[in-house]
Protein backbone atom coordinates (compact mmCIF):
# COMPACT_ATOMS: atom_id res chain seq x y z
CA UNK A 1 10.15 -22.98 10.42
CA UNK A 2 9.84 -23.43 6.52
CA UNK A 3 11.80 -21.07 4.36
CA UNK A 4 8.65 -19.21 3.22
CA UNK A 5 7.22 -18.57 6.86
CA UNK A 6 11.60 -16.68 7.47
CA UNK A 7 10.25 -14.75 3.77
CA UNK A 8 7.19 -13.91 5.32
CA UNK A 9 8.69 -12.49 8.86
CA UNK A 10 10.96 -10.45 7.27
CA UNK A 11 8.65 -9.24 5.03
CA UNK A 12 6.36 -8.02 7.95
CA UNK A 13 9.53 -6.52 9.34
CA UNK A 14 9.68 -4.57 5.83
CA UNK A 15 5.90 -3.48 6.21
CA UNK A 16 6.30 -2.32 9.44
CA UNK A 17 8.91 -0.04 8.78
CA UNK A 18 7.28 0.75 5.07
CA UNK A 19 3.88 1.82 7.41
CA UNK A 20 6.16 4.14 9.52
CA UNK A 21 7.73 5.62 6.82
CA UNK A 22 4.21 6.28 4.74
CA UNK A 23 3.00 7.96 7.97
CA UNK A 24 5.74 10.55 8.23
CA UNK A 25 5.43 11.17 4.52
CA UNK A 26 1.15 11.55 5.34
CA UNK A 27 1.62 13.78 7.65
CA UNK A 28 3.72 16.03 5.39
CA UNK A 29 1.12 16.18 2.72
CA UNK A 30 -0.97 19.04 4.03
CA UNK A 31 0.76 21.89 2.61
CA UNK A 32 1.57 20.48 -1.04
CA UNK A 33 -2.37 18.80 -0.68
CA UNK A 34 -3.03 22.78 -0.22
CA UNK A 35 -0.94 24.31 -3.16
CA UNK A 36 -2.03 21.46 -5.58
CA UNK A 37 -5.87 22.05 -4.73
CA UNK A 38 -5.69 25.85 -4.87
CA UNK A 39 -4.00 24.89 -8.49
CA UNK A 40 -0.90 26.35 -7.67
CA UNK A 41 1.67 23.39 -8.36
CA UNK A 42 4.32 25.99 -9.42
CA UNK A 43 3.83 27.46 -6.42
CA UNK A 44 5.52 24.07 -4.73
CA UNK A 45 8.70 24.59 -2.73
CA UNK A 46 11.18 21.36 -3.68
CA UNK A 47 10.44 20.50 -0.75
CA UNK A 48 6.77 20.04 -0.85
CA UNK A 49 7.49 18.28 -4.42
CA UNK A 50 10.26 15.59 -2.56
CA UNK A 51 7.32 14.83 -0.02
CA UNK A 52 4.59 14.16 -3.05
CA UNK A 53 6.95 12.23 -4.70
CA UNK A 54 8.16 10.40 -1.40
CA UNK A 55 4.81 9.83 -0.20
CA UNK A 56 3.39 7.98 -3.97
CA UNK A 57 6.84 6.04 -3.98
CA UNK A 58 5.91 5.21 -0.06
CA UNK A 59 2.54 4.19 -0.75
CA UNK A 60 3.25 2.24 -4.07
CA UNK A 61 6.02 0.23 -2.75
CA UNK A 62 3.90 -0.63 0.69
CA UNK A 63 1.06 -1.92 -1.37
CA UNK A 64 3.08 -4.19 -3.51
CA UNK A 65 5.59 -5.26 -0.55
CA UNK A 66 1.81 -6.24 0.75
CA UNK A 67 0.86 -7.95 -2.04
CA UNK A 68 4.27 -10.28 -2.12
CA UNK A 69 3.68 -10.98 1.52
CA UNK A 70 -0.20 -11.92 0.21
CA UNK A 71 1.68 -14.58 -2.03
CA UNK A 72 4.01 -15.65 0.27
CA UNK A 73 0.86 -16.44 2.38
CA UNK A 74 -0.86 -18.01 -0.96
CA UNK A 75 2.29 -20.01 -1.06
CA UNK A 76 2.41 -21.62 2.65
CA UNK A 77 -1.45 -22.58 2.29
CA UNK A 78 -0.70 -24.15 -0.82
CA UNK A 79 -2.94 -22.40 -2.79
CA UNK A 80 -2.78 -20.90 -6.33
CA UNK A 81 -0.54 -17.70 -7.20
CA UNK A 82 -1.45 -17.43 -10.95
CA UNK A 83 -3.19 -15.27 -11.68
CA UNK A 84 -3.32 -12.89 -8.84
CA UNK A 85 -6.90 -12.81 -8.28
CA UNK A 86 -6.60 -16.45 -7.25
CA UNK A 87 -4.57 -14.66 -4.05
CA UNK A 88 -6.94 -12.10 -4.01
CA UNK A 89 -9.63 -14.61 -3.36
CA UNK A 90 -7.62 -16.09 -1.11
CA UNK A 91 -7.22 -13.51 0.81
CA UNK A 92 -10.66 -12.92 1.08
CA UNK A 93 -11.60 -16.18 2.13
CA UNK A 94 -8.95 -15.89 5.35
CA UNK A 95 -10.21 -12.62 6.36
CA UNK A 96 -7.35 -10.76 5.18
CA UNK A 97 -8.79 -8.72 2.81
CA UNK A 98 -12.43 -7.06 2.68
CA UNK A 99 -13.11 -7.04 -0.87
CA UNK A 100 -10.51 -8.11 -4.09
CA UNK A 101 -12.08 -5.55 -6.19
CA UNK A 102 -11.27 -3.11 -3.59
CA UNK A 103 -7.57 -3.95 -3.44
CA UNK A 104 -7.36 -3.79 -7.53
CA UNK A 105 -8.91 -0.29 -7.68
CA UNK A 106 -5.99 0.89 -5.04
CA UNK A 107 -3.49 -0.58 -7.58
CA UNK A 108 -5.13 1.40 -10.20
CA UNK A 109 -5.30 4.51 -8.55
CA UNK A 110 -1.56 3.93 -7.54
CA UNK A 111 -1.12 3.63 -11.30
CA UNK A 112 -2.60 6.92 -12.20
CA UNK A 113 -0.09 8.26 -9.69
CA UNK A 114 2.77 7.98 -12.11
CA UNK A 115 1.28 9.98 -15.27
CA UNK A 116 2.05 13.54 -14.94
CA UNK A 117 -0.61 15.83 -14.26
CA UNK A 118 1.04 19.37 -14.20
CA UNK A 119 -1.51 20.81 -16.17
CA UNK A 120 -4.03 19.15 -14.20
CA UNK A 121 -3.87 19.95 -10.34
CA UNK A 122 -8.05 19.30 -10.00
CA UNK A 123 -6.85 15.63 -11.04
CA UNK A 124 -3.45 15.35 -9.75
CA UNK A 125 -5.23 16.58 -6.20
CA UNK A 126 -8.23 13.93 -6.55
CA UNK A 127 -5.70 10.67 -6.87
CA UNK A 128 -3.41 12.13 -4.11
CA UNK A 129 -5.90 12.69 -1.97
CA UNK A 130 -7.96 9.59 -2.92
CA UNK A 131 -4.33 8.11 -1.80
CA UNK A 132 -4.02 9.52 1.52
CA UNK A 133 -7.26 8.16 2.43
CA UNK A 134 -6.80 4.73 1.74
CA UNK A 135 -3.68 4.86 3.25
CA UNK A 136 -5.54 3.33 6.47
CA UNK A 137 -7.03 0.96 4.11
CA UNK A 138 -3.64 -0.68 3.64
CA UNK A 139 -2.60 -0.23 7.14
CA UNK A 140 -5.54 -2.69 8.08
CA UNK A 141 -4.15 -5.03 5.68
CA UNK A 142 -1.26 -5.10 7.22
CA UNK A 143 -2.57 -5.75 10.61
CA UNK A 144 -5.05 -8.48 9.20
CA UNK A 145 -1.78 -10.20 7.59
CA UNK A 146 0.14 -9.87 10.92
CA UNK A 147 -2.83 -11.42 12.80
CA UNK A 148 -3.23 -14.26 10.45
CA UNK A 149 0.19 -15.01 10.61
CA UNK A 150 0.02 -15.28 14.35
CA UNK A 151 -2.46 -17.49 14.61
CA UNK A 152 -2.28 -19.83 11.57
CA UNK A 153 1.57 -20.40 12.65
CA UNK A 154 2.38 -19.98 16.12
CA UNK A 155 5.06 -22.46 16.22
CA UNK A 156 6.89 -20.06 13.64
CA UNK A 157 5.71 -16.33 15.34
């Protein structure tokens, strides 16, 4: 086994546990989701603030812990890594992902994420929630990588 395919199997280690942890933080969204959409962000308990901020932390790091495993990949196909839509086509072309574009609108939308929008909550509710449902989105990513690692290296799975 090559040194990248050991980077890549830890890093699908590291997404599995990152997808556990963005579920539990998912499932806790609910209540702020609630508050935030009614427009009452003042009205958060800390708690309801820790899980908002856990779950955009959650989500950001699992899409860019994705996106290094997506160049690892790029990397043991010998294929280009500069610029990243070179790995985005790649990606596309083994099956991993549906649609680059797609994948660079998540990143923006996990960008908007870290502006503040306390005098916003019709905005700060649209990108959370726009978050939470695209969680799966990323979860399927996952799986695709996990499959393609299976089967392009058995020897090393």
């Amino acid at each position: 086994m090559t040194e990248n395919l050991r980077i890549i199997h830890k890093k699908l280690g590291y997404l599995a546990r990152m997808q556990t942890d963005l579920q539990h933080s998912i499932g806790k969204m609910a209540s702020p989701l609630r508050k935030i959409q009614l427009g009452d962000i003042a009205g958060m308990t800390p708690d309801e603030r820790e899980t908002v901020s856990a779950f955009t932390t959650r989500f950001a790091t699992y899409q860019e812990q994705i996106g290094k495993t997506m160049r690892s990949i790029a990397i043991e196909e010998e294929s280009a890594t500069t610029p990243f839509g070179a790995i985005l086509a790649l990606m596309e072309k083994l099956g991993i992902l549906d649609s680059g574009e797609k994948w660079k609108e998540l990143r923006e939308l996990r960008n908007l994420v870290s502006h503040e929008y306390e005098d916003d909550p019709d905005e700060l509710f649209q990108v959370l929630n726009k978050l939470v449902e695209n969680a799966p989105y990323l979860t399927a990513i996952h799986e695709r990588i996990q499959d393609f690692v299976t089967q392009a290296y058995p020897a090393a799975s």
